[in-house]
PDB file of N, CA and C in Angstrom:
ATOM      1  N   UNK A   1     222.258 119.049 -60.965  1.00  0.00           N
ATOM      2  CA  UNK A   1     222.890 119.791 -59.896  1.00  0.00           C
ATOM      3  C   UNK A   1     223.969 118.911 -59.262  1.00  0.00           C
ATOM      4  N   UNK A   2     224.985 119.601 -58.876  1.00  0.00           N
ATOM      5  CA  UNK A   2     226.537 118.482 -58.231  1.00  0.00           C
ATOM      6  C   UNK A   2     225.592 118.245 -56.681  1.00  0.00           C
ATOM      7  N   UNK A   3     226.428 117.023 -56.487  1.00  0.00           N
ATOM      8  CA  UNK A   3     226.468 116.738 -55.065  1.00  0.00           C
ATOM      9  C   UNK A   3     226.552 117.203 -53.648  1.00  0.00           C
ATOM     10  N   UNK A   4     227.187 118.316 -54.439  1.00  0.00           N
ATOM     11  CA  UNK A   4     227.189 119.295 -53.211  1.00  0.00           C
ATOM     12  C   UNK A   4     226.148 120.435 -52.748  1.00  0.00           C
ATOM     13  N   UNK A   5     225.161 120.033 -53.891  1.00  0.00           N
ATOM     14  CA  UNK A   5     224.049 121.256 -53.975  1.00  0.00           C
ATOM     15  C   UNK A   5     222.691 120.711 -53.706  1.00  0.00           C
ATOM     16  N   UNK A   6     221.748 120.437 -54.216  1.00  0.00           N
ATOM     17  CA  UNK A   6     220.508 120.308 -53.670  1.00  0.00           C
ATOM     18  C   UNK A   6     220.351 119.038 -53.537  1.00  0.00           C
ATOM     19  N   UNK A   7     221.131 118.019 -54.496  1.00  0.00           N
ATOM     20  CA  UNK A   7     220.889 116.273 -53.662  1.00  0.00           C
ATOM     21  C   UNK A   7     221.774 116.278 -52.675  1.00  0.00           C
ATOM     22  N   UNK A   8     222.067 116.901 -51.979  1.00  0.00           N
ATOM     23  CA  UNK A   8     222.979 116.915 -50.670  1.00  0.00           C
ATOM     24  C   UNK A   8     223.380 117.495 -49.873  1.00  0.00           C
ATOM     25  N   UNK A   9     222.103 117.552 -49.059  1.00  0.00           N
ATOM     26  CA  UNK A   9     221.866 119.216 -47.931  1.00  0.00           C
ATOM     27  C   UNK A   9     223.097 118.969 -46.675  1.00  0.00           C
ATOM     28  N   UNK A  10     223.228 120.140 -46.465  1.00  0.00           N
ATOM     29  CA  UNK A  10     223.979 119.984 -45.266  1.00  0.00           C
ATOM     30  C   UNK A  10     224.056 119.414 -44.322  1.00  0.00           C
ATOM     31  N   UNK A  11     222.295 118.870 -43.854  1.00  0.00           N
ATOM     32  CA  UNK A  11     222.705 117.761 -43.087  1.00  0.00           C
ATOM     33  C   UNK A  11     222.884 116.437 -42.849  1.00  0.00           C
ATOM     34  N   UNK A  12     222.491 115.856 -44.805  1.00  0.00           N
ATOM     35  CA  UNK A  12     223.410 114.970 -45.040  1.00  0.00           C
ATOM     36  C   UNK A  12     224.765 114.826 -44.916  1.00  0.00           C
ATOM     37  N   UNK A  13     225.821 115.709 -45.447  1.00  0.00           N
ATOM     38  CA  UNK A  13     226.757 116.188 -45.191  1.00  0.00           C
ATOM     39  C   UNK A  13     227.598 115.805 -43.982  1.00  0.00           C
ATOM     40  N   UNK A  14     226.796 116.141 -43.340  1.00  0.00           N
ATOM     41  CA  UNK A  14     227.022 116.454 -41.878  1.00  0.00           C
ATOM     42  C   UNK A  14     226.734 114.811 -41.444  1.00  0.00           C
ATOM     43  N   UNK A  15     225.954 114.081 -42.319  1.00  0.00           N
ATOM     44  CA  UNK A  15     226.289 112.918 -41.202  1.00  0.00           C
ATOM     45  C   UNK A  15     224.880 112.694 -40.546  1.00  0.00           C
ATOM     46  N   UNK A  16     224.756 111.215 -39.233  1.00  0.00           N
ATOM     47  CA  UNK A  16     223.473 111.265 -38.422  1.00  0.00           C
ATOM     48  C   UNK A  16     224.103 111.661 -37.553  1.00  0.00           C
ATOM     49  N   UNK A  17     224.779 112.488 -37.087  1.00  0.00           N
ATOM     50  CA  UNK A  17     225.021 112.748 -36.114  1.00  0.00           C
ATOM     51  C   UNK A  17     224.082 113.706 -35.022  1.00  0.00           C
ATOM     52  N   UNK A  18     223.711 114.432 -35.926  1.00  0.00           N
ATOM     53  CA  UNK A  18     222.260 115.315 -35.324  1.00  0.00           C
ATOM     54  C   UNK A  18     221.279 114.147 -34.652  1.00  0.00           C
ATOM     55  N   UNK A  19     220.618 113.597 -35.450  1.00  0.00           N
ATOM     56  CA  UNK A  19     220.003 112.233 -35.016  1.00  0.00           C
ATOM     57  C   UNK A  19     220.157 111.240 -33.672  1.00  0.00           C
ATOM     58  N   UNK A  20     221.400 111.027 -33.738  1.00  0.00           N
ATOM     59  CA  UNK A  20     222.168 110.172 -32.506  1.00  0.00           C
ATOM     60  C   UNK A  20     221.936 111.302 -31.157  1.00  0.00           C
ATOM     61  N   UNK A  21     221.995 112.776 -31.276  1.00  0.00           N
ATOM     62  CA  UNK A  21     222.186 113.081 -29.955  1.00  0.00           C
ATOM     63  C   UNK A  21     221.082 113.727 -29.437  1.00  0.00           C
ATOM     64  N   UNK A  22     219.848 113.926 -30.871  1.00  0.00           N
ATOM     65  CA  UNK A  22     218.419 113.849 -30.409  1.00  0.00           C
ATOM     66  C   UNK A  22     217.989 112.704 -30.166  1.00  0.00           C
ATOM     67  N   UNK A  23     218.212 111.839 -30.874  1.00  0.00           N
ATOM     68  CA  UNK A  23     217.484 110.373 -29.626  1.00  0.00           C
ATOM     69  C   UNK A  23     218.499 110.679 -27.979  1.00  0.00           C
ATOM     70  N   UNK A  24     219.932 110.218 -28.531  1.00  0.00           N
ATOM     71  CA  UNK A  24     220.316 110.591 -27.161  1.00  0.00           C
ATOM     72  C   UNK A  24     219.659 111.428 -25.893  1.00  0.00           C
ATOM     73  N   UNK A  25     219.789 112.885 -26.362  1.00  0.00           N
ATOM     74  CA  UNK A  25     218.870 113.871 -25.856  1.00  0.00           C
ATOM     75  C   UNK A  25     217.226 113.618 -24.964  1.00  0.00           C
ATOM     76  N   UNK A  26     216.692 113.604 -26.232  1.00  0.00           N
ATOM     77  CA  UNK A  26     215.183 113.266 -26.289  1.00  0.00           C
ATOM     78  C   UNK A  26     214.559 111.854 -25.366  1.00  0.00           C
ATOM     79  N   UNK A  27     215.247 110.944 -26.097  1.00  0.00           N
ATOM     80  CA  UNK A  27     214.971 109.375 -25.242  1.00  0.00           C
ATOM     81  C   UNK A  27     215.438 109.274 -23.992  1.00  0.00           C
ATOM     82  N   UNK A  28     216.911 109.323 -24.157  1.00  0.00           N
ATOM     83  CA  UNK A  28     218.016 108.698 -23.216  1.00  0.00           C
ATOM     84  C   UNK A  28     217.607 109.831 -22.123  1.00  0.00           C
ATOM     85  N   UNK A  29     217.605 110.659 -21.790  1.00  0.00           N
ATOM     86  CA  UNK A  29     217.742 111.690 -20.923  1.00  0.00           C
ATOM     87  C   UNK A  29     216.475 112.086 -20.620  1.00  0.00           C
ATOM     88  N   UNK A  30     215.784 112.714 -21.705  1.00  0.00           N
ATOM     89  CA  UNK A  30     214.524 113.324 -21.458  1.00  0.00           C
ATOM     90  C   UNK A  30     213.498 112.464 -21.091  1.00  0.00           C
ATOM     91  N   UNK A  31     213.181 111.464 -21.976  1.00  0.00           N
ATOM     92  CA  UNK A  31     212.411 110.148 -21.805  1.00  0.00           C
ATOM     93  C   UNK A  31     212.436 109.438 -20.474  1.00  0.00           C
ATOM     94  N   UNK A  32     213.940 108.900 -20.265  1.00  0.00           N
ATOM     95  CA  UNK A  32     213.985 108.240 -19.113  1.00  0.00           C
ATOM     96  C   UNK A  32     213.737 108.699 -18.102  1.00  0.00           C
ATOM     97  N   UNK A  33     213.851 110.138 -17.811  1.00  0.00           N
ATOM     98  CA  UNK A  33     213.876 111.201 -16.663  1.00  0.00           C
ATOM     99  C   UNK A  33     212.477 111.383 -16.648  1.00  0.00           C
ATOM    100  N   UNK A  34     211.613 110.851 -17.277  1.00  0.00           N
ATOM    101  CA  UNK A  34     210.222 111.448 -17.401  1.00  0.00           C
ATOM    102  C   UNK A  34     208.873 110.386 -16.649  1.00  0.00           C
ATOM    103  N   UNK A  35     209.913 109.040 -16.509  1.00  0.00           N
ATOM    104  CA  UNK A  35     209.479 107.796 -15.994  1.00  0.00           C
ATOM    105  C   UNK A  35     209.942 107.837 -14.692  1.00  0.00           C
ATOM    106  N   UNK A  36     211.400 107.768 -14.601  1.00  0.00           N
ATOM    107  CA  UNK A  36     211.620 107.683 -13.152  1.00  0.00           C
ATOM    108  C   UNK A  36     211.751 108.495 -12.248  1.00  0.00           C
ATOM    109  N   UNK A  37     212.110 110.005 -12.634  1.00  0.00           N
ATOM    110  CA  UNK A  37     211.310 111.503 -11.987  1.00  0.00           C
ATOM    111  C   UNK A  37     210.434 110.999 -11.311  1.00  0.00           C
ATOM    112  N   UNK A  38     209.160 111.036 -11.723  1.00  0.00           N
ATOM    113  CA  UNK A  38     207.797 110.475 -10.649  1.00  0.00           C
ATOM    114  C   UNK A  38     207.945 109.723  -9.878  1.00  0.00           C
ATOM    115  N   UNK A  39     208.056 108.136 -10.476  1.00  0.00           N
ATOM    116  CA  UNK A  39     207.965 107.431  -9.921  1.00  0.00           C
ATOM    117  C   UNK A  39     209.172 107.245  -8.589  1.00  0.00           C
ATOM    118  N   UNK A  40     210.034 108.087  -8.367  1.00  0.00           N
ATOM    119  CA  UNK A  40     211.238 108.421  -7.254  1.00  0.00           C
ATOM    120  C   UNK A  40     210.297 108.997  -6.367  1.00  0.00           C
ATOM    121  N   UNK A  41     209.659 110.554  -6.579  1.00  0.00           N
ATOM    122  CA  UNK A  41     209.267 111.037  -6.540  1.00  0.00           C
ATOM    123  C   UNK A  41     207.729 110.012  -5.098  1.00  0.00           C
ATOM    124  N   UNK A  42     207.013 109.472  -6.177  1.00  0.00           N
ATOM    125  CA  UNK A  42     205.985 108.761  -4.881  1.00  0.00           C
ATOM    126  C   UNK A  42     206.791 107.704  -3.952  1.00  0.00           C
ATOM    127  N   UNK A  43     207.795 107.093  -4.583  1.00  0.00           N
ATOM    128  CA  UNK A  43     208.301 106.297  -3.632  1.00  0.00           C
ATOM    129  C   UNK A  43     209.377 106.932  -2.408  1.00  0.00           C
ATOM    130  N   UNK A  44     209.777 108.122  -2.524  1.00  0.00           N
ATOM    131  CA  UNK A  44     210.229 109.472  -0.918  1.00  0.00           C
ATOM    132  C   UNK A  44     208.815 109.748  -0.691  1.00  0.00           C
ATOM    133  N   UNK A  45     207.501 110.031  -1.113  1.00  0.00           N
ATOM    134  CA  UNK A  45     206.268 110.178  -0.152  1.00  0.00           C
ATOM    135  C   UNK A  45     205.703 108.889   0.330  1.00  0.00           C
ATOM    136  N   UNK A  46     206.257 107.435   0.218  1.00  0.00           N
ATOM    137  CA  UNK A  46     206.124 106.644   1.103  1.00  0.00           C
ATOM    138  C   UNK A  46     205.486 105.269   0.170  1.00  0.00           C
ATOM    139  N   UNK A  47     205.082 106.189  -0.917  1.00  0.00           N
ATOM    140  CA  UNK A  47     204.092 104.754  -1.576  1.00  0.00           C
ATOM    141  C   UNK A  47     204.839 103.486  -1.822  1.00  0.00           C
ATOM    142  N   UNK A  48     204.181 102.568  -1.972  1.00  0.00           N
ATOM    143  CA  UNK A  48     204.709 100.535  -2.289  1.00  0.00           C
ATOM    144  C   UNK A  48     204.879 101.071  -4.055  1.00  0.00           C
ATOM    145  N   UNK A  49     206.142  99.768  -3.587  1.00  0.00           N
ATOM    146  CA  UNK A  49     206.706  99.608  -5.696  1.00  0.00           C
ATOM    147  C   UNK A  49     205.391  99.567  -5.807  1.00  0.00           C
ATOM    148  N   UNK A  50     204.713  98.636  -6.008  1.00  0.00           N
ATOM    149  CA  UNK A  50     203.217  98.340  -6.533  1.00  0.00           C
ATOM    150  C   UNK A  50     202.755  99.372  -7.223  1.00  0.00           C
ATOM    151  N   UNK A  51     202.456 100.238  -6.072  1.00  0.00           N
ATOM    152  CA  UNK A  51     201.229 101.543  -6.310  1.00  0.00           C
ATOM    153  C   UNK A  51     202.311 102.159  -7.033  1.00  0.00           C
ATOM    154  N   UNK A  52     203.692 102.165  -6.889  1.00  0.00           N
ATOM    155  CA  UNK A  52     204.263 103.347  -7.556  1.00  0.00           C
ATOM    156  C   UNK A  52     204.442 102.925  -9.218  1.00  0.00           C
ATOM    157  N   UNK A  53     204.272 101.778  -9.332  1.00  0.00           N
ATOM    158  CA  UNK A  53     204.804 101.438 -11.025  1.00  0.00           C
ATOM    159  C   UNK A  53     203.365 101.292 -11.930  1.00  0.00           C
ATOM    160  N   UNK A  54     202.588 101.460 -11.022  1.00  0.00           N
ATOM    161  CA  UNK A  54     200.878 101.472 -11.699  1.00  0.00           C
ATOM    162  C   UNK A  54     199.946 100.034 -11.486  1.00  0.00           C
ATOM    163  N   UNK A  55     200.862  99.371 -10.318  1.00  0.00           N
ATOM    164  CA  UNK A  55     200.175  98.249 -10.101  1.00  0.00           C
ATOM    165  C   UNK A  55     198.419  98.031  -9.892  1.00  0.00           C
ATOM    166  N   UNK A  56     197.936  99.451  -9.256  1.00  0.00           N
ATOM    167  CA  UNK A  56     196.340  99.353  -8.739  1.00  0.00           C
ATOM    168  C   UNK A  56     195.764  99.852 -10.225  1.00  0.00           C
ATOM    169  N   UNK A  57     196.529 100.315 -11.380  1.00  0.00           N
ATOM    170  CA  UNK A  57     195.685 100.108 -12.260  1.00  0.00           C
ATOM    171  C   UNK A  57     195.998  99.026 -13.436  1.00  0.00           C
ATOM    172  N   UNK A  58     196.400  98.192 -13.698  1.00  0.00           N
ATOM    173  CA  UNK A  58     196.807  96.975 -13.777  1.00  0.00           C
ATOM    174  C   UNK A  58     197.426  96.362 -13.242  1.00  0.00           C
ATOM    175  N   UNK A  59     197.391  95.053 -13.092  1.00  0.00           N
ATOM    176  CA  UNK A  59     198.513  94.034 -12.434  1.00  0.00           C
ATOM    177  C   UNK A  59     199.812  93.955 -13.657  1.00  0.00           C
ATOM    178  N   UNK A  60     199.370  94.201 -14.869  1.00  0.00           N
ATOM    179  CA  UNK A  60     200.275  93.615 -15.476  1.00  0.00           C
ATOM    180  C   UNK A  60     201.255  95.065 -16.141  1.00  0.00           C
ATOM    181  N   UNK A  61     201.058  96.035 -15.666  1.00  0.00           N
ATOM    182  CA  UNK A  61     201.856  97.405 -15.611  1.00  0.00           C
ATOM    183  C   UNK A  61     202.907  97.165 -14.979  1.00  0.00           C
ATOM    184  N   UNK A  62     203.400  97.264 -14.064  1.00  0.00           N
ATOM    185  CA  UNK A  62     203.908  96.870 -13.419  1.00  0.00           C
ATOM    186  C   UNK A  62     205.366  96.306 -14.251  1.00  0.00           C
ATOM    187  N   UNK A  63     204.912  95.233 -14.590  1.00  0.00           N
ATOM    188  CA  UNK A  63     206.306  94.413 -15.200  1.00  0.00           C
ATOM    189  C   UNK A  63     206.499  95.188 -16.484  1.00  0.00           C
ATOM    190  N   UNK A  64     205.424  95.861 -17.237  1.00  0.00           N
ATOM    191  CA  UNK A  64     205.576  96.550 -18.517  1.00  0.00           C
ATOM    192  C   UNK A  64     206.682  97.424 -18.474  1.00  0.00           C
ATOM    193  N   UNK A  65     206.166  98.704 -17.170  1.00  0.00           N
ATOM    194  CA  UNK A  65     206.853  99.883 -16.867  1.00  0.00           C
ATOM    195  C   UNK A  65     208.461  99.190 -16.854  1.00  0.00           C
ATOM    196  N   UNK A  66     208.412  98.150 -15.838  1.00  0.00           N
ATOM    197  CA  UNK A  66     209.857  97.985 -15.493  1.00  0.00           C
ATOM    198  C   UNK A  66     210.676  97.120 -16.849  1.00  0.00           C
ATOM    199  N   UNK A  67     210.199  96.458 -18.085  1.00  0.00           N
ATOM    200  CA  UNK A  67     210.763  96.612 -18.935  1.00  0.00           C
ATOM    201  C   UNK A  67     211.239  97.046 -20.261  1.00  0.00           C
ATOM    202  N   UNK A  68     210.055  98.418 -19.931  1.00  0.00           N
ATOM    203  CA  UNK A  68     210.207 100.101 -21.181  1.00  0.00           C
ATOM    204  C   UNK A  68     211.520 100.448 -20.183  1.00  0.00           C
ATOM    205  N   UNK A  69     211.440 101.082 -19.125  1.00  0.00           N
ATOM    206  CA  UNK A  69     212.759 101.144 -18.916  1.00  0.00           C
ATOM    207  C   UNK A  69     213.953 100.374 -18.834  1.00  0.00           C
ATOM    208  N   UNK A  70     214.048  99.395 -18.768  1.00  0.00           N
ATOM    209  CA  UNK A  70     215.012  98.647 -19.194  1.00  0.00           C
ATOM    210  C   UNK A  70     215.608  98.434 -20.333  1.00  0.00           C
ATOM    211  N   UNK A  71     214.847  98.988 -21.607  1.00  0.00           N
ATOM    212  CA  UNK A  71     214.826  98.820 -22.760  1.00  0.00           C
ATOM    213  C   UNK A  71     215.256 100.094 -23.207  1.00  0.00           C
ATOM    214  N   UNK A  72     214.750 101.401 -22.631  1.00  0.00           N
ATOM    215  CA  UNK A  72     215.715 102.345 -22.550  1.00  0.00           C
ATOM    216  C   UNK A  72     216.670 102.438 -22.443  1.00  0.00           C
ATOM    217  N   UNK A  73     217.140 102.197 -21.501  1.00  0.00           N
ATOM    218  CA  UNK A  73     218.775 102.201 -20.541  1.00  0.00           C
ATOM    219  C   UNK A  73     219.234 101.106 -21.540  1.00  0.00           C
ATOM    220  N   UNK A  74     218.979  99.866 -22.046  1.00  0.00           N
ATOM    221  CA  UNK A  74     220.110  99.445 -23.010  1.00  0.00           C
ATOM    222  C   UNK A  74     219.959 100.188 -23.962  1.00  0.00           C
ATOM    223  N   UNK A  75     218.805 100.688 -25.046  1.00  0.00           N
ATOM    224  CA  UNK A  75     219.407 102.028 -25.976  1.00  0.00           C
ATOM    225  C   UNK A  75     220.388 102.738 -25.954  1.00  0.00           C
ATOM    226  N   UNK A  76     220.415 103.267 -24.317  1.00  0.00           N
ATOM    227  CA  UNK A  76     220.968 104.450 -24.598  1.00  0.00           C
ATOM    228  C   UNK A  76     222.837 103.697 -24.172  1.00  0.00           C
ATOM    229  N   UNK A  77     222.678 102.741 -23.734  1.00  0.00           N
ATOM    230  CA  UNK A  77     223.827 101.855 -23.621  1.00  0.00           C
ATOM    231  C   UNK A  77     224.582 101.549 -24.603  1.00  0.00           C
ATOM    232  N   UNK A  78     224.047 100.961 -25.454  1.00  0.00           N
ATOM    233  CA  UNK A  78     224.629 100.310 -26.780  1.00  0.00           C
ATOM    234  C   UNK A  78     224.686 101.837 -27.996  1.00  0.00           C
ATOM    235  N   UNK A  79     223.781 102.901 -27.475  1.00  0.00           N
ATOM    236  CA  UNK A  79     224.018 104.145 -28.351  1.00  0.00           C
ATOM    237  C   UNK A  79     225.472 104.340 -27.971  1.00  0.00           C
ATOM    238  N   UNK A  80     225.984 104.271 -26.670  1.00  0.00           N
ATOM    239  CA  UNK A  80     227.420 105.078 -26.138  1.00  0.00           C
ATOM    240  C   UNK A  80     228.615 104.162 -26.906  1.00  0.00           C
ATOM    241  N   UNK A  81     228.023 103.048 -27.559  1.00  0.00           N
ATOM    242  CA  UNK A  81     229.643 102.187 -27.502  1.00  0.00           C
ATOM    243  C   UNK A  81     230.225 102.640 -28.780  1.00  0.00           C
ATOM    244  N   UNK A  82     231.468 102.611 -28.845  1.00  0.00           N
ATOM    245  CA  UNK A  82     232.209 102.796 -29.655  1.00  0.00           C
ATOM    246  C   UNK A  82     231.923 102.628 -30.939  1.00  0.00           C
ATOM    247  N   UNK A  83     231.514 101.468 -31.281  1.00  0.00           N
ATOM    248  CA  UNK A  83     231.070 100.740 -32.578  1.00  0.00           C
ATOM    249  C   UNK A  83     230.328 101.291 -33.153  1.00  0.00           C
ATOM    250  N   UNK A  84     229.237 102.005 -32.537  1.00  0.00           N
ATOM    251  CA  UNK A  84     227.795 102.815 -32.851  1.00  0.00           C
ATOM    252  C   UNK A  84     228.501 104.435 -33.636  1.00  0.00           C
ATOM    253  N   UNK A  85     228.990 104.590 -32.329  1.00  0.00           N
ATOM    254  CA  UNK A  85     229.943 106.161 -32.765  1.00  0.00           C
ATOM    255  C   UNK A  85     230.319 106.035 -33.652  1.00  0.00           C
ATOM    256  N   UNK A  86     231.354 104.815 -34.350  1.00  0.00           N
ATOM    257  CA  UNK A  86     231.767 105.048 -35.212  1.00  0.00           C
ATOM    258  C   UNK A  86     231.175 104.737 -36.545  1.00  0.00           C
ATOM    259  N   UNK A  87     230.125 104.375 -36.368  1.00  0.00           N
ATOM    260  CA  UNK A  87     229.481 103.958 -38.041  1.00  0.00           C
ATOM    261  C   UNK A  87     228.860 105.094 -38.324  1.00  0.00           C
ATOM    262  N   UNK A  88     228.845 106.046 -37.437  1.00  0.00           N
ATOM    263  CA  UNK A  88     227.859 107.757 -37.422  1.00  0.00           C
ATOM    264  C   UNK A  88     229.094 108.573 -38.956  1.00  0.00           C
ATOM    265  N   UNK A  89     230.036 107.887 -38.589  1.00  0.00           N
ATOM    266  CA  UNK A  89     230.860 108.545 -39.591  1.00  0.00           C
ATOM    267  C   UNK A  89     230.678 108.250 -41.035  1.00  0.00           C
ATOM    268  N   UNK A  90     230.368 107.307 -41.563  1.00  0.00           N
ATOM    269  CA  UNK A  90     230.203 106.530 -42.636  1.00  0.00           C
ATOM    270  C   UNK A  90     230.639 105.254 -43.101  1.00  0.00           C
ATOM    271  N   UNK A  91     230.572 104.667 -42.333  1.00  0.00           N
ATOM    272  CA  UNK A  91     231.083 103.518 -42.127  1.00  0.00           C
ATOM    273  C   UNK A  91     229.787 102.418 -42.752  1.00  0.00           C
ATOM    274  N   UNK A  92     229.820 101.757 -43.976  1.00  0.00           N
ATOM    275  CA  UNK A  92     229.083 100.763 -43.755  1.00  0.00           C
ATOM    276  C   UNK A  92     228.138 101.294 -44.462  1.00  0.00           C
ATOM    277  N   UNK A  93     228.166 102.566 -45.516  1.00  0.00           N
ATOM    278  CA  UNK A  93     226.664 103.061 -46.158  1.00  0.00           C
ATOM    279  C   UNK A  93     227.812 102.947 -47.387  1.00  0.00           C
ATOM    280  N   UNK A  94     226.712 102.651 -49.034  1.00  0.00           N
ATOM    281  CA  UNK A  94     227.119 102.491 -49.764  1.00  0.00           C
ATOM    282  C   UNK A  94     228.052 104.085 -50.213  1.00  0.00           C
ATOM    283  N   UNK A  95     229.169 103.629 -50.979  1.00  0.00           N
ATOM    284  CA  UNK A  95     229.810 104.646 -51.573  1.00  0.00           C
ATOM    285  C   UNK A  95     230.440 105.619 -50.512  1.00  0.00           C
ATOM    286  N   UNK A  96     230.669 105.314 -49.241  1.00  0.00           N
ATOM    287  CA  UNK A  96     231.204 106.088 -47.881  1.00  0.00           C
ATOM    288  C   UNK A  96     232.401 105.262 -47.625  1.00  0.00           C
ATOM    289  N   UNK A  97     233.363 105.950 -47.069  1.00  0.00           N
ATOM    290  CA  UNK A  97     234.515 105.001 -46.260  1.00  0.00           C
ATOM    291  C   UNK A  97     234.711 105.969 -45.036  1.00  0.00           C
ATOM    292  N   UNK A  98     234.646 105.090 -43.959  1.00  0.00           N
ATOM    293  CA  UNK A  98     235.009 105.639 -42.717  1.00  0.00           C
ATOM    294  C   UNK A  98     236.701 105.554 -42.506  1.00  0.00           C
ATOM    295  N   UNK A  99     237.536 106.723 -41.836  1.00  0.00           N
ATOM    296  CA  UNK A  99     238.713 106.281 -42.010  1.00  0.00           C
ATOM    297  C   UNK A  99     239.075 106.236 -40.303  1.00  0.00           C
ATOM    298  N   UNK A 100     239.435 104.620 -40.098  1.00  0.00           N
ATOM    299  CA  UNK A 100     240.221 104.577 -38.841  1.00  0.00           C
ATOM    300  C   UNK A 100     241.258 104.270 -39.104  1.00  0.00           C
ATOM    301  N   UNK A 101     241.756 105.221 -37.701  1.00  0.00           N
ATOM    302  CA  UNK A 101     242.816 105.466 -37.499  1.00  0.00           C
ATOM    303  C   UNK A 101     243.687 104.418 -36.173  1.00  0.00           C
ATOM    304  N   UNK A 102     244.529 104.133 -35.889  1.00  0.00           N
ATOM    305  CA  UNK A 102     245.030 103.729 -35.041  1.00  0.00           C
ATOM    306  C   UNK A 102     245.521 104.288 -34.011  1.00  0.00           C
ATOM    307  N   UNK A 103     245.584 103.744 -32.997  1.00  0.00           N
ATOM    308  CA  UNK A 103     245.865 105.126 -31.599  1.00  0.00           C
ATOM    309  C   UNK A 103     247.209 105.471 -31.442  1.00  0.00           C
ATOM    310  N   UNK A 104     247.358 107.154 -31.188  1.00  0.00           N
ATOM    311  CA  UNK A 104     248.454 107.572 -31.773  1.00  0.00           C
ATOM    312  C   UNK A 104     249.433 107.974 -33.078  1.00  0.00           C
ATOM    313  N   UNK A 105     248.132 107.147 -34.467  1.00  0.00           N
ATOM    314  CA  UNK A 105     248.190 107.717 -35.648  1.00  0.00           C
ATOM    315  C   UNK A 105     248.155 109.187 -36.012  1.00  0.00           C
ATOM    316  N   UNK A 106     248.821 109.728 -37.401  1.00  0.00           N
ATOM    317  CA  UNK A 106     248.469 110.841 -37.202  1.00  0.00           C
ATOM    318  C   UNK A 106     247.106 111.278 -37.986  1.00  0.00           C
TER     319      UNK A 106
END
């Protein structure tokens, strides 16, 4: 079968681009919003960082929580940069050429 047919579904085709904006999506947005939602959330009803990051049920939560999110937020950081975007194109996979362009090229 050619390349264009069953070894090469459309959303190969198409690229990771689907991929990039479900993590985007999913992680970056949904994920992160799912941690600090709440925890905003008890700290306007008054509670201590402590109690709010899960300190009374471990001591050592606490520093965990605060560096899953941190580890998020650079994901979704280093997902936005340029460099990333552009290897989504084909850049850098065998038998692909990504074509850049220069600014103002046509």
């Amino acid at each position: 079968m050619t390349r264009e047919g069953r070894d090469n579904p459309p959303h190969k085709r198409e690229g990771r681009r689907w991929a990039w904006w479900a993590l985007l999506a999913g992680l970056g947005v949904l994920g992160l919003a799912s941690m600090v939602v709440p925890m905003a959330a008890d700290l306007a009803a008054g509670s201590s960082w402590y109690h709010t990051l899960g300190g009374d049920v471990s001591p050592v939560l606490p520093a965990i929580r605060v560096v899953h999110i941190a580890f998020v937020v650079a994901g979704v950081v280093t997902m936005l940069q340029p460099r990333v975007r552009l290897s989504l194109d084909g850049a850098g996979r065998p038998g692909r050429t990504a074509t850049v362009r220069a600014p103002g090229a046509p």
